[in-house]
PDB file of N, CA and C in Angstrom:
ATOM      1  N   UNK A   1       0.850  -1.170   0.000  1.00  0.00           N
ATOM      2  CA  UNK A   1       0.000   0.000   0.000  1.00  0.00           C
ATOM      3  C   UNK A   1       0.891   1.227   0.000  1.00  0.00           C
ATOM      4  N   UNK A   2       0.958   1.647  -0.827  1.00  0.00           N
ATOM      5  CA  UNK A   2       2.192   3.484  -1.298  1.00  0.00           C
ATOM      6  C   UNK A   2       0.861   4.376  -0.664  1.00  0.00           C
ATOM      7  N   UNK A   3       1.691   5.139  -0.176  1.00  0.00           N
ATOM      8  CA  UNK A   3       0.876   6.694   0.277  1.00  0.00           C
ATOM      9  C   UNK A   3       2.062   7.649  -0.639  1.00  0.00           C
ATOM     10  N   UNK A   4       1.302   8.558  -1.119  1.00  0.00           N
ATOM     11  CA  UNK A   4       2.009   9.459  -1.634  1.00  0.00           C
ATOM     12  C   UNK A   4       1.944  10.724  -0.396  1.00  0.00           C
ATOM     13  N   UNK A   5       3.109  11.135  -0.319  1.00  0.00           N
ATOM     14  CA  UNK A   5       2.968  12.520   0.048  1.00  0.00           C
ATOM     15  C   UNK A   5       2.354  13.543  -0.575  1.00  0.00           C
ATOM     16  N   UNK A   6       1.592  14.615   0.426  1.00  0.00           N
ATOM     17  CA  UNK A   6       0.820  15.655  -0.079  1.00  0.00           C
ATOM     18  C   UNK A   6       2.088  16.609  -0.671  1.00  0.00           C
ATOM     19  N   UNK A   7       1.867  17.794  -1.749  1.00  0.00           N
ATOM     20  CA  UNK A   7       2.888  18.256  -1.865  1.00  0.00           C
ATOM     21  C   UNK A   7       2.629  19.518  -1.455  1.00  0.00           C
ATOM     22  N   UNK A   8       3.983  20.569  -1.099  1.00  0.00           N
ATOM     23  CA  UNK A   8       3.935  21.190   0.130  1.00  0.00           C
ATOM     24  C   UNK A   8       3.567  22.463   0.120  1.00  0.00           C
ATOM     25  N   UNK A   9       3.281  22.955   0.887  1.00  0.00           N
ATOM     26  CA  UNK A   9       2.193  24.186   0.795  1.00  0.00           C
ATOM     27  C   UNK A   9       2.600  25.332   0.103  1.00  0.00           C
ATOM     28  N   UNK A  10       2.382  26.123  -0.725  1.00  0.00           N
ATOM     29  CA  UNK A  10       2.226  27.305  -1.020  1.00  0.00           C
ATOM     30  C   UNK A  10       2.768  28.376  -0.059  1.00  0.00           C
ATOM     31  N   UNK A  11       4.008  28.744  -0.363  1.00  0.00           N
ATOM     32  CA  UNK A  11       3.899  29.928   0.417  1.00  0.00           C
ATOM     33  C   UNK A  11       3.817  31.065  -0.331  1.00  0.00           C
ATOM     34  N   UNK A  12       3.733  32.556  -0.306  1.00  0.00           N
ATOM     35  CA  UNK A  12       3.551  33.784  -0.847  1.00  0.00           C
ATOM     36  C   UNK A  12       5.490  33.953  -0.793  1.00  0.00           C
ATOM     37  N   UNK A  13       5.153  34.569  -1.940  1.00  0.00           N
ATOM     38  CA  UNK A  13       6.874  35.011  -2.293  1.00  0.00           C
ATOM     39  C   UNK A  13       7.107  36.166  -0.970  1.00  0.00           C
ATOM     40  N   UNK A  14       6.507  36.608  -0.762  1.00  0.00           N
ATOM     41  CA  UNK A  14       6.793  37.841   0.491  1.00  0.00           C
ATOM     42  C   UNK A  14       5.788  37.872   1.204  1.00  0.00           C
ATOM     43  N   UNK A  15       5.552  38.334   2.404  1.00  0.00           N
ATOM     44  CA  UNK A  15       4.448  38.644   3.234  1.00  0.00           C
ATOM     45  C   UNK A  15       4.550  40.146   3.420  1.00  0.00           C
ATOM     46  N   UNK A  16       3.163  40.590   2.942  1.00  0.00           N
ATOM     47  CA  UNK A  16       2.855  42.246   3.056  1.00  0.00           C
ATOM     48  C   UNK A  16       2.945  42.516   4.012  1.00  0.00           C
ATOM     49  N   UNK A  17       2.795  43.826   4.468  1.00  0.00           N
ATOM     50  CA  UNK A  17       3.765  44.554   5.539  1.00  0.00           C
ATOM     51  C   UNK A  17       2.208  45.131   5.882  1.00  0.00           C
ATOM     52  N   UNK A  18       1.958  45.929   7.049  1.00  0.00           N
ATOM     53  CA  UNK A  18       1.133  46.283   7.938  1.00  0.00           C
ATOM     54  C   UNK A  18       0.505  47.155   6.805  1.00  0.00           C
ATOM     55  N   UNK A  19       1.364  47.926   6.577  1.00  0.00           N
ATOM     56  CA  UNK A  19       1.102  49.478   5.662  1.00  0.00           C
ATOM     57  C   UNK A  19      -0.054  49.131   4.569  1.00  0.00           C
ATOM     58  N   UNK A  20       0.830  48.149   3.957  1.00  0.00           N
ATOM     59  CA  UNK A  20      -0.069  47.170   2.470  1.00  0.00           C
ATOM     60  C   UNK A  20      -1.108  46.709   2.631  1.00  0.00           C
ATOM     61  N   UNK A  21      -1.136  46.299   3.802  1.00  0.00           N
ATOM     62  CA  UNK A  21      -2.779  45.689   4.059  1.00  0.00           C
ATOM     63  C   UNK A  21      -3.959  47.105   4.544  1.00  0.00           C
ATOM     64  N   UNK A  22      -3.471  48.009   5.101  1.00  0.00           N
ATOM     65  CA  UNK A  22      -3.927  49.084   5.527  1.00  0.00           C
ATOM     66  C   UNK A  22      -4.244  49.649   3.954  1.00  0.00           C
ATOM     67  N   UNK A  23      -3.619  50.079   2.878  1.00  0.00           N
ATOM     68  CA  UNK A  23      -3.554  50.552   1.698  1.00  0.00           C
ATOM     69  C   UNK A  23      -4.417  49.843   0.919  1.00  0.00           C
ATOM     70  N   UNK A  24      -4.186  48.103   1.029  1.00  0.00           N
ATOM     71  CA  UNK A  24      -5.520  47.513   0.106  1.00  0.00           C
ATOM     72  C   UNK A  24      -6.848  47.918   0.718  1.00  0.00           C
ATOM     73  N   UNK A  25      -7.035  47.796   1.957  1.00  0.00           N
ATOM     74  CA  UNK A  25      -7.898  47.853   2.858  1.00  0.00           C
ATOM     75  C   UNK A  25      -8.767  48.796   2.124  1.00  0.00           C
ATOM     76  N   UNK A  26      -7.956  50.144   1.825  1.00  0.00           N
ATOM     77  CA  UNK A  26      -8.444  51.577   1.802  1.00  0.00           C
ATOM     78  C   UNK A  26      -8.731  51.706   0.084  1.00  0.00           C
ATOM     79  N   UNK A  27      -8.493  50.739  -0.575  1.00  0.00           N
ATOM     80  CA  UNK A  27      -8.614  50.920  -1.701  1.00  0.00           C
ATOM     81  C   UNK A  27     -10.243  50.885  -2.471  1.00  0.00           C
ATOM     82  N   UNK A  28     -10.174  51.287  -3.789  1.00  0.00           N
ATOM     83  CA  UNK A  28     -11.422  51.136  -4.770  1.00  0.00           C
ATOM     84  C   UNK A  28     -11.837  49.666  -4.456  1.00  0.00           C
ATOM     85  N   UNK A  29     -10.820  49.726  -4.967  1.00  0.00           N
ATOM     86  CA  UNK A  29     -11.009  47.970  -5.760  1.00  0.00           C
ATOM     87  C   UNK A  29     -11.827  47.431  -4.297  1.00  0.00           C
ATOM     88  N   UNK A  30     -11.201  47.346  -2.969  1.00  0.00           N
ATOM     89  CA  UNK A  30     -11.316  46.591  -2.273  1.00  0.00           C
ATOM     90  C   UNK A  30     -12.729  46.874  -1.464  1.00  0.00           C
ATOM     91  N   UNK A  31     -13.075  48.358  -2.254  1.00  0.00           N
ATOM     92  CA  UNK A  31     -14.225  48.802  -1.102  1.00  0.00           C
ATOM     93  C   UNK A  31     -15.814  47.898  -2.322  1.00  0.00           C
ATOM     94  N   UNK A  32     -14.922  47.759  -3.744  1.00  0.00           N
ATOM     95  CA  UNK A  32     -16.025  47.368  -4.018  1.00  0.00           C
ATOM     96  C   UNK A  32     -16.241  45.877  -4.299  1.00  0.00           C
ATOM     97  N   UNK A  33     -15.251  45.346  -3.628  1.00  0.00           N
ATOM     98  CA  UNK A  33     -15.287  43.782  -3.273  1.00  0.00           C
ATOM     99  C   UNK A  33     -16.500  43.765  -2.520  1.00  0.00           C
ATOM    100  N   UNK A  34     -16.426  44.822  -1.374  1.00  0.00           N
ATOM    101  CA  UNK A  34     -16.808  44.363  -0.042  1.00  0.00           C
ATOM    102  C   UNK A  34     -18.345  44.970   0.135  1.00  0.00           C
ATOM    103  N   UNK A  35     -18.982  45.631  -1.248  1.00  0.00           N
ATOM    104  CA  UNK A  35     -19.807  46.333  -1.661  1.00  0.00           C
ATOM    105  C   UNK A  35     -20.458  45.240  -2.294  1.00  0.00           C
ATOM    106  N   UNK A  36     -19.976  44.505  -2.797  1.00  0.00           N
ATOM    107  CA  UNK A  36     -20.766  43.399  -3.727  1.00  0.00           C
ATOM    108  C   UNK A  36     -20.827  42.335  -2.843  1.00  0.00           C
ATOM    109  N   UNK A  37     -20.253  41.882  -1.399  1.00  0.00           N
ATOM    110  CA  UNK A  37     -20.501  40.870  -0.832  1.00  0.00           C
ATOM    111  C   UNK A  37     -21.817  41.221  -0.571  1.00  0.00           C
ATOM    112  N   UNK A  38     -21.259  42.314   0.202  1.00  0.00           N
ATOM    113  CA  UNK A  38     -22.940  43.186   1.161  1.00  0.00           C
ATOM    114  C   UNK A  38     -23.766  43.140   0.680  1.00  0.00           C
ATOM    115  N   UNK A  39     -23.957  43.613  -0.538  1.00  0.00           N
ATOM    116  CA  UNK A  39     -24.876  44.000  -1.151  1.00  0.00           C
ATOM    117  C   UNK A  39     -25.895  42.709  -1.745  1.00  0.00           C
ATOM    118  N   UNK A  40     -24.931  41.748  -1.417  1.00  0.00           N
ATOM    119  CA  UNK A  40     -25.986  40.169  -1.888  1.00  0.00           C
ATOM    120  C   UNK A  40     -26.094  39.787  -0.835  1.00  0.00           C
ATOM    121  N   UNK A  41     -25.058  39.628   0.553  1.00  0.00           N
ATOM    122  CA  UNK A  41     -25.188  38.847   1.993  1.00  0.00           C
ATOM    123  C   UNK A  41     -26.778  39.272   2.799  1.00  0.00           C
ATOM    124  N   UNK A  42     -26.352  40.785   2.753  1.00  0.00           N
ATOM    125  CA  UNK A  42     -27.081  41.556   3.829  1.00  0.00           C
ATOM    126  C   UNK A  42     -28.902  41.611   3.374  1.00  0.00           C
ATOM    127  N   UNK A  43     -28.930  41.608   2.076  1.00  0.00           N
ATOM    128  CA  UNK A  43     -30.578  41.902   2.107  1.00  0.00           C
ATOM    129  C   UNK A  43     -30.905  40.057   2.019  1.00  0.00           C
ATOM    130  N   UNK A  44     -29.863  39.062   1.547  1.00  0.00           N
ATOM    131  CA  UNK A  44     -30.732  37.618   1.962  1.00  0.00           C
ATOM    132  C   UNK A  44     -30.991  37.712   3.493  1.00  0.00           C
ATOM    133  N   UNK A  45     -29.697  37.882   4.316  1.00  0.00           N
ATOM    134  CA  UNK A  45     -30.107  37.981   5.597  1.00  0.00           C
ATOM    135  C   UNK A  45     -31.047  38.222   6.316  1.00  0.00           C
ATOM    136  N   UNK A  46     -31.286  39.242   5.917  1.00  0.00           N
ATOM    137  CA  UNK A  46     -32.791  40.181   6.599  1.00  0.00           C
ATOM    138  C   UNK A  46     -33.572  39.464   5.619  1.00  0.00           C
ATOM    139  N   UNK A  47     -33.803  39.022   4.431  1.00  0.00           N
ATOM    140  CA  UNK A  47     -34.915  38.379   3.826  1.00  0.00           C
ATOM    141  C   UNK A  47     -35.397  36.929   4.704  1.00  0.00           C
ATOM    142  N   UNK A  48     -34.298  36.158   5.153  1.00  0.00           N
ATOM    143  CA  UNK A  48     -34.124  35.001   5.701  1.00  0.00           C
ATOM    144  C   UNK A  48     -34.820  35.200   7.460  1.00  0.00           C
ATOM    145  N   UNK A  49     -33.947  35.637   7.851  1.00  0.00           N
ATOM    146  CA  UNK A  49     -34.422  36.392   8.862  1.00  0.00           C
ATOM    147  C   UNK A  49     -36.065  36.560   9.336  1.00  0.00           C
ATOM    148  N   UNK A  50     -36.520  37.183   8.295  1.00  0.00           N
ATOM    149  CA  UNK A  50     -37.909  37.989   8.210  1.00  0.00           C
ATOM    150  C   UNK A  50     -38.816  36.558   8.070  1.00  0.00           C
ATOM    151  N   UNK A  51     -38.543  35.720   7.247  1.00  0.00           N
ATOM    152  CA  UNK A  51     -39.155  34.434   6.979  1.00  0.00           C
ATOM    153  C   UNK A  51     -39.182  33.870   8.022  1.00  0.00           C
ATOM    154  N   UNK A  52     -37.840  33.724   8.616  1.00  0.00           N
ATOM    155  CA  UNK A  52     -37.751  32.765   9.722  1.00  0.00           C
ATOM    156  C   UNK A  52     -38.914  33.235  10.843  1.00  0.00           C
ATOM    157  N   UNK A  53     -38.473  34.352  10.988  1.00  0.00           N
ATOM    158  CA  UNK A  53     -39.747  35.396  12.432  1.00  0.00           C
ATOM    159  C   UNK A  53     -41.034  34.990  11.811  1.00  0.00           C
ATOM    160  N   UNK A  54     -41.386  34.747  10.657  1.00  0.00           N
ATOM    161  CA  UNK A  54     -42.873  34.549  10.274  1.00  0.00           C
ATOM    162  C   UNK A  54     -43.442  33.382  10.483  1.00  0.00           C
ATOM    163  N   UNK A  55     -42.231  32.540  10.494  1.00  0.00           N
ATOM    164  CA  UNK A  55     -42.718  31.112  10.716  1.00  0.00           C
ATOM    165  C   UNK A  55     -42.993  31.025  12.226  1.00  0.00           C
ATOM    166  N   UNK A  56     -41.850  31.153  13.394  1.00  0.00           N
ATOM    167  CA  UNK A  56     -42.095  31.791  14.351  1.00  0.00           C
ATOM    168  C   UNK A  56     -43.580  32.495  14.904  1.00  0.00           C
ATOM    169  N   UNK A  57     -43.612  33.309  14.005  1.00  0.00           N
ATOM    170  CA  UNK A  57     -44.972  34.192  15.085  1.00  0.00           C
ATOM    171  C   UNK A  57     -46.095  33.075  14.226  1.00  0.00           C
ATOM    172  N   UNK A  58     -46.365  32.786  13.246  1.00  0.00           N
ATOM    173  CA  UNK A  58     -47.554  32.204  12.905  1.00  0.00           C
ATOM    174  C   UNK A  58     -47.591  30.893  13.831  1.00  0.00           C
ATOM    175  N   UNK A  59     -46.663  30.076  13.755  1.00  0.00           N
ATOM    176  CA  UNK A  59     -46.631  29.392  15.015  1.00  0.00           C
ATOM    177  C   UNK A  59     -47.009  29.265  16.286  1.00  0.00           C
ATOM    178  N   UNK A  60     -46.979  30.707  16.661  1.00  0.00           N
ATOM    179  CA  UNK A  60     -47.411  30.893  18.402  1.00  0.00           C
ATOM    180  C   UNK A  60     -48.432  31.665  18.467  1.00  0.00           C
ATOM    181  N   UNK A  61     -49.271  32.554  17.121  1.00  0.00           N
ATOM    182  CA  UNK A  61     -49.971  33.214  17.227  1.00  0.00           C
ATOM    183  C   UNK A  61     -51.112  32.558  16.362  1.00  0.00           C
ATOM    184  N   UNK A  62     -51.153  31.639  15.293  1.00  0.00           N
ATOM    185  CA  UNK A  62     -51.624  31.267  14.091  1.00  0.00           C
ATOM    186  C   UNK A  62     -52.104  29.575  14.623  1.00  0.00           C
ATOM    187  N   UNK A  63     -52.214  29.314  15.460  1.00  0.00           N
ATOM    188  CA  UNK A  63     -51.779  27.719  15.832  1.00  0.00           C
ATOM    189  C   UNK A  63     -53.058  26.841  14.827  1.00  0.00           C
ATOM    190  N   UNK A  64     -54.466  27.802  14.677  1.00  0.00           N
ATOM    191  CA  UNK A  64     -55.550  27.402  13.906  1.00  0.00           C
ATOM    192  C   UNK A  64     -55.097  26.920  12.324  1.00  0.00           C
ATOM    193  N   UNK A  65     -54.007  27.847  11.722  1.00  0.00           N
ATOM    194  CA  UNK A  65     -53.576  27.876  10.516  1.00  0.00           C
ATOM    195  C   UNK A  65     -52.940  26.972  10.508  1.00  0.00           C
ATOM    196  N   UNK A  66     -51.439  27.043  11.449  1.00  0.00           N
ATOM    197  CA  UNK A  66     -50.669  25.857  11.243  1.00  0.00           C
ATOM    198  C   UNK A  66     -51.314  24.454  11.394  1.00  0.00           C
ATOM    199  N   UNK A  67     -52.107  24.201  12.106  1.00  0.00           N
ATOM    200  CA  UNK A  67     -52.807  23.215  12.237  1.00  0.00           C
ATOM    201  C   UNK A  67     -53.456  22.816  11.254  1.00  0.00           C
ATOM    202  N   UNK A  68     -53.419  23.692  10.300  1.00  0.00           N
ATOM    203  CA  UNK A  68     -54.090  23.075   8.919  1.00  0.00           C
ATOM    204  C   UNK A  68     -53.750  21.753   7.990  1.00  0.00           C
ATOM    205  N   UNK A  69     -54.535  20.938   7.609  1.00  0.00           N
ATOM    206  CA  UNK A  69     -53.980  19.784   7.160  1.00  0.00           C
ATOM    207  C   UNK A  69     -53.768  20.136   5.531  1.00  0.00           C
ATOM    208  N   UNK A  70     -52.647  19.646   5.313  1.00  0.00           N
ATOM    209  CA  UNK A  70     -52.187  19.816   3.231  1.00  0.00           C
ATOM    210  C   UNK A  70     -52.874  18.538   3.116  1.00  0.00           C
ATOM    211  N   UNK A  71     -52.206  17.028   3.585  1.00  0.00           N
ATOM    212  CA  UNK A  71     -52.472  15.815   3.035  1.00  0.00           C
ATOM    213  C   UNK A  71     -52.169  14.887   3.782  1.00  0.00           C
ATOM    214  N   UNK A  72     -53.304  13.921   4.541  1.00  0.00           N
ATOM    215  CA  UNK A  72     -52.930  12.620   5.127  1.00  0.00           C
ATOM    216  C   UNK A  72     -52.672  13.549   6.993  1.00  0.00           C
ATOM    217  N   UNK A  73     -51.200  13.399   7.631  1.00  0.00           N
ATOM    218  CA  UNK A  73     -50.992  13.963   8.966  1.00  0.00           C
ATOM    219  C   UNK A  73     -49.810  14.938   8.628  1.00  0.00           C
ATOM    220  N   UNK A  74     -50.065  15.364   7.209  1.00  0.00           N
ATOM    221  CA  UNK A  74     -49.169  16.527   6.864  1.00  0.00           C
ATOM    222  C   UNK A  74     -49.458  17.456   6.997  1.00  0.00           C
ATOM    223  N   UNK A  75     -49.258  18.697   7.795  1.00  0.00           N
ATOM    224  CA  UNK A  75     -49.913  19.706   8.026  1.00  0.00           C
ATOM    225  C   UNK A  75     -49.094  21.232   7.697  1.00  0.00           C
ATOM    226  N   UNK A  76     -49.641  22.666   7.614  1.00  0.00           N
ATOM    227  CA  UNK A  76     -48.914  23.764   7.198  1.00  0.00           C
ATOM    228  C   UNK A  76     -47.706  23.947   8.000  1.00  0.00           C
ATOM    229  N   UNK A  77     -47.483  23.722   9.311  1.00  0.00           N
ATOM    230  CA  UNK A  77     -46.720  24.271  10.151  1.00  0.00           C
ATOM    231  C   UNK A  77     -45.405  23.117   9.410  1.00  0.00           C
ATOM    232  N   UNK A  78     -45.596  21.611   8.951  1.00  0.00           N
ATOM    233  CA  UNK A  78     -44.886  20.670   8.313  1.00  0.00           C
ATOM    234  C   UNK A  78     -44.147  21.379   7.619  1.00  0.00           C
ATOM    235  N   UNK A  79     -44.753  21.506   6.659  1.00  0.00           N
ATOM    236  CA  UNK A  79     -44.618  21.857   5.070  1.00  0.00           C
ATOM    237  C   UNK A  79     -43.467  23.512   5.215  1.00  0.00           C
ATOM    238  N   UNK A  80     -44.361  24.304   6.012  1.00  0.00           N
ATOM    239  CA  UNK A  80     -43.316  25.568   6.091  1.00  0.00           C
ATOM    240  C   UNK A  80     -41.992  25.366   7.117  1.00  0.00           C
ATOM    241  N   UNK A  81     -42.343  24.385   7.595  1.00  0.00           N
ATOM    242  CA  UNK A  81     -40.836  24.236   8.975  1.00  0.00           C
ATOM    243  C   UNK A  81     -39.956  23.236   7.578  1.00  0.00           C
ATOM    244  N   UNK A  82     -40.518  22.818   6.901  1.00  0.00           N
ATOM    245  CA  UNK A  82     -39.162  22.116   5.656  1.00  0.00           C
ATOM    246  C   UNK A  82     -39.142  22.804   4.638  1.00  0.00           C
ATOM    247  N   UNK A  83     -39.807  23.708   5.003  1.00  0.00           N
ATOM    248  CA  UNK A  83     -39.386  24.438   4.193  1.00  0.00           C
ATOM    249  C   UNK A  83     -37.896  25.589   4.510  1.00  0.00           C
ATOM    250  N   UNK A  84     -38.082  26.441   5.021  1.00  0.00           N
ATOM    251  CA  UNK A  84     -37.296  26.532   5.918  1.00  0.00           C
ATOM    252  C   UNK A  84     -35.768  25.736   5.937  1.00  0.00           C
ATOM    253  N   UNK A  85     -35.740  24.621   5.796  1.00  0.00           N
ATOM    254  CA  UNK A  85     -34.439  24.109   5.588  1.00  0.00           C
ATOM    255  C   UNK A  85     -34.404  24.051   3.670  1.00  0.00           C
ATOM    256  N   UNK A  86     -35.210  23.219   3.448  1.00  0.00           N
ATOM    257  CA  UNK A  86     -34.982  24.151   2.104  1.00  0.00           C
ATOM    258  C   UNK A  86     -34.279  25.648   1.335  1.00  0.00           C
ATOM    259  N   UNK A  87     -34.808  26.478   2.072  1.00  0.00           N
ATOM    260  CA  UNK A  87     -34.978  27.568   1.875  1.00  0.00           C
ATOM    261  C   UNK A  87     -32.837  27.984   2.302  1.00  0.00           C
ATOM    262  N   UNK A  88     -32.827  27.525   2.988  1.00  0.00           N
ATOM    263  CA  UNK A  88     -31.543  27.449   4.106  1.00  0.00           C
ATOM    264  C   UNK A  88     -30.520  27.183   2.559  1.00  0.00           C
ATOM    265  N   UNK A  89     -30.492  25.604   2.247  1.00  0.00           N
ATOM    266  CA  UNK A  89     -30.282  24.910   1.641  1.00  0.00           C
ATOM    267  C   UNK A  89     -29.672  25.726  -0.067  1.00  0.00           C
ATOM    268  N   UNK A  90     -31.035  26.206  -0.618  1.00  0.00           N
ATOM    269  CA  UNK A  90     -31.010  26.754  -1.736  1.00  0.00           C
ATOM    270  C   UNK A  90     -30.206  28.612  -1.606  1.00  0.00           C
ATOM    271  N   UNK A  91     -30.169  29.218  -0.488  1.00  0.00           N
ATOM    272  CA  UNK A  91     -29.165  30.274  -0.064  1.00  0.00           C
ATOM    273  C   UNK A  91     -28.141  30.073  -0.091  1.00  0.00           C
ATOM    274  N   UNK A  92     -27.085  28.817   0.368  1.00  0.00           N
ATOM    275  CA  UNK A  92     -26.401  28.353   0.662  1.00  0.00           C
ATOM    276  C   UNK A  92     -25.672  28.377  -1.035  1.00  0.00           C
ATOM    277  N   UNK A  93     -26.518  27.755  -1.474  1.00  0.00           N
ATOM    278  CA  UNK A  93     -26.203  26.946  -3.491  1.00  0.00           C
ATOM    279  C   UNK A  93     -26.010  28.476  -3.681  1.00  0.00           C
ATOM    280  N   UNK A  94     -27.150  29.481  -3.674  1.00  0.00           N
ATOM    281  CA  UNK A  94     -27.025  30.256  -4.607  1.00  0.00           C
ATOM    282  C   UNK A  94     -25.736  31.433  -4.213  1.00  0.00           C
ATOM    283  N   UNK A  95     -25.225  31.569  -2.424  1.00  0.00           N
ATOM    284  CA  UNK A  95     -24.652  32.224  -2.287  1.00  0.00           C
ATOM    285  C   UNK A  95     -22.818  31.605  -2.578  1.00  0.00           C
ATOM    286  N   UNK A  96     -22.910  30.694  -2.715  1.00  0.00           N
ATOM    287  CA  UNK A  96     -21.112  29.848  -3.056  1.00  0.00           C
ATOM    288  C   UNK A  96     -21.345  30.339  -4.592  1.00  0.00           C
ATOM    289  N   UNK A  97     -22.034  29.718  -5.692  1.00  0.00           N
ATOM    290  CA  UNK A  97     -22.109  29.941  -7.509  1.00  0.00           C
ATOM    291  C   UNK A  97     -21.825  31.998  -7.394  1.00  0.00           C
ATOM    292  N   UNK A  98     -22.303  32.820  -6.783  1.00  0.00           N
ATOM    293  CA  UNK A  98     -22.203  33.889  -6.752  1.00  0.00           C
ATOM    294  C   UNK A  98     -21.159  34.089  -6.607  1.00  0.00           C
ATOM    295  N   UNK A  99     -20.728  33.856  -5.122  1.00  0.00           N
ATOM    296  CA  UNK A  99     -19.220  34.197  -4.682  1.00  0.00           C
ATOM    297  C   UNK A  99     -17.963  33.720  -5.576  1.00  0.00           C
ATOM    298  N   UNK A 100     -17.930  32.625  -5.784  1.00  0.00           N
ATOM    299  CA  UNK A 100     -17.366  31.752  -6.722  1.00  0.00           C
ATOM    300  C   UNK A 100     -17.100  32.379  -8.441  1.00  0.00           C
ATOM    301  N   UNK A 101     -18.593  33.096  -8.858  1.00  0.00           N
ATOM    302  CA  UNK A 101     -18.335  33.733  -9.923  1.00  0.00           C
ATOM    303  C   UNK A 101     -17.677  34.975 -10.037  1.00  0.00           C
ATOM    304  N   UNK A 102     -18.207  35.719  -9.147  1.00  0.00           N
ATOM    305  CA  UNK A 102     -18.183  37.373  -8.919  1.00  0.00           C
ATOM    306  C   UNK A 102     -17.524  37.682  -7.484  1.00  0.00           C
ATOM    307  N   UNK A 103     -17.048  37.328  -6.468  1.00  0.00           N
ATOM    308  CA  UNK A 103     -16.573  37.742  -5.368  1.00  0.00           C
ATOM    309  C   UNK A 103     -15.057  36.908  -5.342  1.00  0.00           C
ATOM    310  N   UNK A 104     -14.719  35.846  -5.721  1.00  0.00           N
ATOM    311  CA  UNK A 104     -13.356  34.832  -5.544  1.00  0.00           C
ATOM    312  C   UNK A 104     -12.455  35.388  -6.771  1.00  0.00           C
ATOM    313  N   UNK A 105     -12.714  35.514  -7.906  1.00  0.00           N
ATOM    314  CA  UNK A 105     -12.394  36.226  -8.726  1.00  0.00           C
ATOM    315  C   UNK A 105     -11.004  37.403  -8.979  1.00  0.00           C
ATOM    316  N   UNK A 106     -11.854  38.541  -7.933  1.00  0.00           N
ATOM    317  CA  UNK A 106     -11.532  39.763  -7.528  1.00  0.00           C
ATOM    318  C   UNK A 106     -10.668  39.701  -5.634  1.00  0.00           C
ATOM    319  N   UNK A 107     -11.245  38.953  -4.860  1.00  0.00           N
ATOM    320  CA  UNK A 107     -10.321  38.241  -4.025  1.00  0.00           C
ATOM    321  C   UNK A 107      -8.994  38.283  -4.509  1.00  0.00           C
ATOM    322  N   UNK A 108      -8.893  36.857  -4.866  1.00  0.00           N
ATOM    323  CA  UNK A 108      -7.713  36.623  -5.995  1.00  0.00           C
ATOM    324  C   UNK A 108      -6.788  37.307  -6.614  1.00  0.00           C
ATOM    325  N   UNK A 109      -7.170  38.223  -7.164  1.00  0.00           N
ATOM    326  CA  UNK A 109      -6.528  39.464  -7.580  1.00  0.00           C
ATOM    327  C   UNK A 109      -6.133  40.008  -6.954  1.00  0.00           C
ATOM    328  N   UNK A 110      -6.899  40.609  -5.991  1.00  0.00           N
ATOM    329  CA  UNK A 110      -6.349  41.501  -4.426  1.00  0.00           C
ATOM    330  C   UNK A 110      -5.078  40.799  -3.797  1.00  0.00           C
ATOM    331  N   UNK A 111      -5.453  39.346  -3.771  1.00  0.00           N
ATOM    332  CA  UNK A 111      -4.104  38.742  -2.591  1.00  0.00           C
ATOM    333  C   UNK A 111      -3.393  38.188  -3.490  1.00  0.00           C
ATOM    334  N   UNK A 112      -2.848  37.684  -4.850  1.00  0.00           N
ATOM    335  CA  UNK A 112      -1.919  37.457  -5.463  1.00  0.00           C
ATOM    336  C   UNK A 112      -1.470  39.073  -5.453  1.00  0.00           C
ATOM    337  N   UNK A 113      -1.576  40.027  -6.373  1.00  0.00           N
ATOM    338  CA  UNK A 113      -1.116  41.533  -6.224  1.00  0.00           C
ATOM    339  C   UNK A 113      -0.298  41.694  -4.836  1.00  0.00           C
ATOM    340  N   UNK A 114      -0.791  41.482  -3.958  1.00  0.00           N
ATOM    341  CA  UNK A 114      -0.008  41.592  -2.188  1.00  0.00           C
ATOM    342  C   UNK A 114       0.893  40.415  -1.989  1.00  0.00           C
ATOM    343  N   UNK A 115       0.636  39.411  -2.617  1.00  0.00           N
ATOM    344  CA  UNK A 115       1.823  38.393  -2.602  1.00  0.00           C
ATOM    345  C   UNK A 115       2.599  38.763  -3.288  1.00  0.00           C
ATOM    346  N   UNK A 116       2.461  39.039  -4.153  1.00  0.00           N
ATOM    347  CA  UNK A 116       3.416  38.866  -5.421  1.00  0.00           C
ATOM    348  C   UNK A 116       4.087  40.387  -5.124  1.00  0.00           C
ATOM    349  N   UNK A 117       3.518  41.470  -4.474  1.00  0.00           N
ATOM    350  CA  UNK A 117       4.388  42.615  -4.452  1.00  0.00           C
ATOM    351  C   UNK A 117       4.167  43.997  -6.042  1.00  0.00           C
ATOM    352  N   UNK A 118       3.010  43.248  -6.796  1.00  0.00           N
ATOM    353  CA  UNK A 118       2.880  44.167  -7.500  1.00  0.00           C
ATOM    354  C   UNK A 118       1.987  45.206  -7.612  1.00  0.00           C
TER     355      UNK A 118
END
């Protein structure tokens, strides 16, 4: 049985200096990295959020509704509590394909540029 060795890590030709990271920090580029995370993170959040509290209050306030039967001993409070992980689930997919397209990209750029010293 051969094990190969892993091969060995990556290091950065230089490590940026306090200043450099302060300077990307402060940059265009970097404010509009961090403009395009936000700007997709923050309103799912509060969208997610807002869902979640709805399921929540209909729950403790709605108990007639949730109690409603869809099919067989399947009932609304069912159906929206899996949902809910669903919902979780499909944020998850859509927020990695995003990041992955449009946020890792521009990353990338930022920290090779600071590795590399150019």
């Amino acid at each position: 049985m051969a094990t190969e060795t892993p091969p060995p890590a990556q290091t950065p030709t230089r490590l940026p200096s306090t200043e450099e990271f302060t300077e990307v920090q402060q940059s265009a580029e970097f404010g509009e990295l961090r403009r395009a995370h936000r700007s997709f993170a923050f309103p799912l959040t509060i969208a997610f959020a807002a869902w979640y509290l709805l399921y929540v209050l209909l729950s403790n306030y709605a108990s007639g509704f949730m109690g409603t039967q869809v099919a067989g001993h399947i009932n609304v409070a069912l159906v929206l509590g899996l949902a809910q992980f669903l919902t979780t689930f499909l944020i998850a997919l859509w927020y990695a394909r995003r990041a992955a397209a449009r946020l890792d990209p521009r990353a990338e750029a930022i920290k090779s540029r600071m590795e590399g010293g150019a």
